[in-house]
C-alpha atoms as a PDB file:
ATOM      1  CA  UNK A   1      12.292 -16.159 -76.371  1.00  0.00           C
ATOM      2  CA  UNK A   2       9.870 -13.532 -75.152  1.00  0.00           C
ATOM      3  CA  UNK A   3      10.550  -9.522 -75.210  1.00  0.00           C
ATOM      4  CA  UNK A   4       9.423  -8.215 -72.331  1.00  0.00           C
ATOM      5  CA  UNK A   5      10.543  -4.677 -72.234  1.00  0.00           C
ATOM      6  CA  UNK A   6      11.941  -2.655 -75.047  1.00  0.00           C
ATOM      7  CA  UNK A   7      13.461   1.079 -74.106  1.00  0.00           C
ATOM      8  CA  UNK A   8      16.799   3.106 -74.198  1.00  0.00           C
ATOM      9  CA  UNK A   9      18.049   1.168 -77.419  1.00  0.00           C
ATOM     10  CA  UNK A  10      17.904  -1.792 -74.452  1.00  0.00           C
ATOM     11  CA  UNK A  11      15.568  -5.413 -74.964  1.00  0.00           C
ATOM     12  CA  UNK A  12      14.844  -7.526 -72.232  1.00  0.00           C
ATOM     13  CA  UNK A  13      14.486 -10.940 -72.987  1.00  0.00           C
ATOM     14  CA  UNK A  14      13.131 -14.123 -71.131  1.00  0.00           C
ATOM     15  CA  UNK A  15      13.748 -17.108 -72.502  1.00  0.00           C
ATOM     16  CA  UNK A  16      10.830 -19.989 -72.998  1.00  0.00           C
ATOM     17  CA  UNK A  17      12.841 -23.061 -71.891  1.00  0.00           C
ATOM     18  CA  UNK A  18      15.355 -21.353 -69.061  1.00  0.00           C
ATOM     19  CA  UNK A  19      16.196 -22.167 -65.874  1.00  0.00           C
ATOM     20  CA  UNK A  20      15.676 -20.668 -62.047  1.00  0.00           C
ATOM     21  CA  UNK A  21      16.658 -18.627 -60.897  1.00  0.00           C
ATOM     22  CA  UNK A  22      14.195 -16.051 -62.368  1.00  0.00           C
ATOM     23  CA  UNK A  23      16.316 -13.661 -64.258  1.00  0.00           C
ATOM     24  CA  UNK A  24      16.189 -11.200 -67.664  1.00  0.00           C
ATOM     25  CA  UNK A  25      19.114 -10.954 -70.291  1.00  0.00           C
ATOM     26  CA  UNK A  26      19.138  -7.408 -71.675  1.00  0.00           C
ATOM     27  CA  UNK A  27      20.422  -6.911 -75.080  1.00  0.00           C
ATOM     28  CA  UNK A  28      22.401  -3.704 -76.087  1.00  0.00           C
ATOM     29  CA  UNK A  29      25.551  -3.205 -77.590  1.00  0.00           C
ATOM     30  CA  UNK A  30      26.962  -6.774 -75.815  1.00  0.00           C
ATOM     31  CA  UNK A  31      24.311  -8.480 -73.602  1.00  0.00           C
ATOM     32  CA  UNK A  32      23.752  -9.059 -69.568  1.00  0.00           C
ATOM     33  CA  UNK A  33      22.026 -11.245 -67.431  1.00  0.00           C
ATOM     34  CA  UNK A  34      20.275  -9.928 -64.272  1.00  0.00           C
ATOM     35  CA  UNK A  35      18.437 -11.955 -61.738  1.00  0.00           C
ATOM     36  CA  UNK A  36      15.231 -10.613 -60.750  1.00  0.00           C
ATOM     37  CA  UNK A  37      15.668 -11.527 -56.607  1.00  0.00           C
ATOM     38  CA  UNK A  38      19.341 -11.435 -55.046  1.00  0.00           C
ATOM     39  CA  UNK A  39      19.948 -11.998 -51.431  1.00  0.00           C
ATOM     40  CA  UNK A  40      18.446  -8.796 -50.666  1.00  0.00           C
ATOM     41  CA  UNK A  41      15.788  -9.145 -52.443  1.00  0.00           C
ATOM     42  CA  UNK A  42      16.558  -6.368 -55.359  1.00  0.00           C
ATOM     43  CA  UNK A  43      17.804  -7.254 -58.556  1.00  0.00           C
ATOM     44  CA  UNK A  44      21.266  -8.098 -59.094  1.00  0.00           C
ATOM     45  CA  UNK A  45      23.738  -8.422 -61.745  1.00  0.00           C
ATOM     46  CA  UNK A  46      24.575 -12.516 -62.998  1.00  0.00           C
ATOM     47  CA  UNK A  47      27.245 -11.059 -66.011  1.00  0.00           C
ATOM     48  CA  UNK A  48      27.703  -9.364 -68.589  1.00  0.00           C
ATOM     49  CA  UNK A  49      29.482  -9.294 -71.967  1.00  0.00           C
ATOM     50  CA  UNK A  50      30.717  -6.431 -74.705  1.00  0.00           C
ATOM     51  CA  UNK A  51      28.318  -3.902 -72.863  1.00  0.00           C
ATOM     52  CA  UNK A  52      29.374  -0.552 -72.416  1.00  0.00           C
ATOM     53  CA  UNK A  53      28.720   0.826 -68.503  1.00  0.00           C
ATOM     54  CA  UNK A  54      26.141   3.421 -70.051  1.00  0.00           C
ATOM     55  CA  UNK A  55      24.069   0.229 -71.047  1.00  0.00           C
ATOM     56  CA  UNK A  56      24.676  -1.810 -67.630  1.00  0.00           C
ATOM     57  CA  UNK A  57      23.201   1.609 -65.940  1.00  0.00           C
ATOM     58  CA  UNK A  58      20.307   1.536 -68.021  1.00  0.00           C
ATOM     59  CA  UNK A  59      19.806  -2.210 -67.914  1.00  0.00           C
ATOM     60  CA  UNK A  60      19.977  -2.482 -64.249  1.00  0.00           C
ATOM     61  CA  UNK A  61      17.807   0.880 -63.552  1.00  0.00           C
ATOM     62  CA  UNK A  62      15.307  -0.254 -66.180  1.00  0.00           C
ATOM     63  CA  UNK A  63      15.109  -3.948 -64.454  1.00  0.00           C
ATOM     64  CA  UNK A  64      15.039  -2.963 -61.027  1.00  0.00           C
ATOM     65  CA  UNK A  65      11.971  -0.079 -61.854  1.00  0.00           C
ATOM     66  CA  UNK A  66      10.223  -2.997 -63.981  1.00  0.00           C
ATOM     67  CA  UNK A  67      11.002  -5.516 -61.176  1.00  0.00           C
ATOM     68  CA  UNK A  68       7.325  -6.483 -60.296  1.00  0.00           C
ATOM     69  CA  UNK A  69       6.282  -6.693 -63.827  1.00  0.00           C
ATOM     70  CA  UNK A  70       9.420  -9.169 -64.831  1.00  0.00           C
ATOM     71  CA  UNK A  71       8.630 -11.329 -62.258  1.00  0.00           C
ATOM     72  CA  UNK A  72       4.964 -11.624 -63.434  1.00  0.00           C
ATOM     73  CA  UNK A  73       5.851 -12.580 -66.545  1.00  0.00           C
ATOM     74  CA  UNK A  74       8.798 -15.152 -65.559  1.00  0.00           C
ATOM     75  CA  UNK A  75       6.077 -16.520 -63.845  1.00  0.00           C
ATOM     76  CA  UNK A  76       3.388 -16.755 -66.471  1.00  0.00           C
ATOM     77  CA  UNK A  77       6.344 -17.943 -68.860  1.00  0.00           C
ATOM     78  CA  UNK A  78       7.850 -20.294 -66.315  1.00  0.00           C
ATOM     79  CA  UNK A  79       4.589 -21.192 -63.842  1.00  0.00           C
END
């Protein structure tokens, strides 16, 4: 597992041996995961579990500002 992105009491993990679609799982007080490309082509929301809505804001604001930079390192992660 690889932090990515630590801020706002939030991590953002990718994990070494995952699957495609490229996608983050962002740790707070429960924990989400967020593919990096949906249908239209911004990030979008997989599930999430015991967060609070103050953390989904700030996961999915902090993932879709960082968008570029996640998906360069999926890709150096993943190839």
């Amino acid at each position: 597992m690889v932090t990515a992105l630590r801020a706002s009491g939030l991590r953002v993990v990718i994990y070494v041996n995952d699957h495609e679609p490229a996608h983050v799982h962002v740790f707070g007080d429960g924990e989400a995961k967020i593919n990096l490309l949906g249908a239209d082509g911004l990030p979008g929301l997989v599930w999430a579990d015991g967060m609070s809505r103050g953390d989904m804001r700030r996961a999915m604001r902090m993932v879709v500002e960082q968008q570029a930079f996640l998906l360069t390192r999926w890709e150096e992660i993943h190839g």
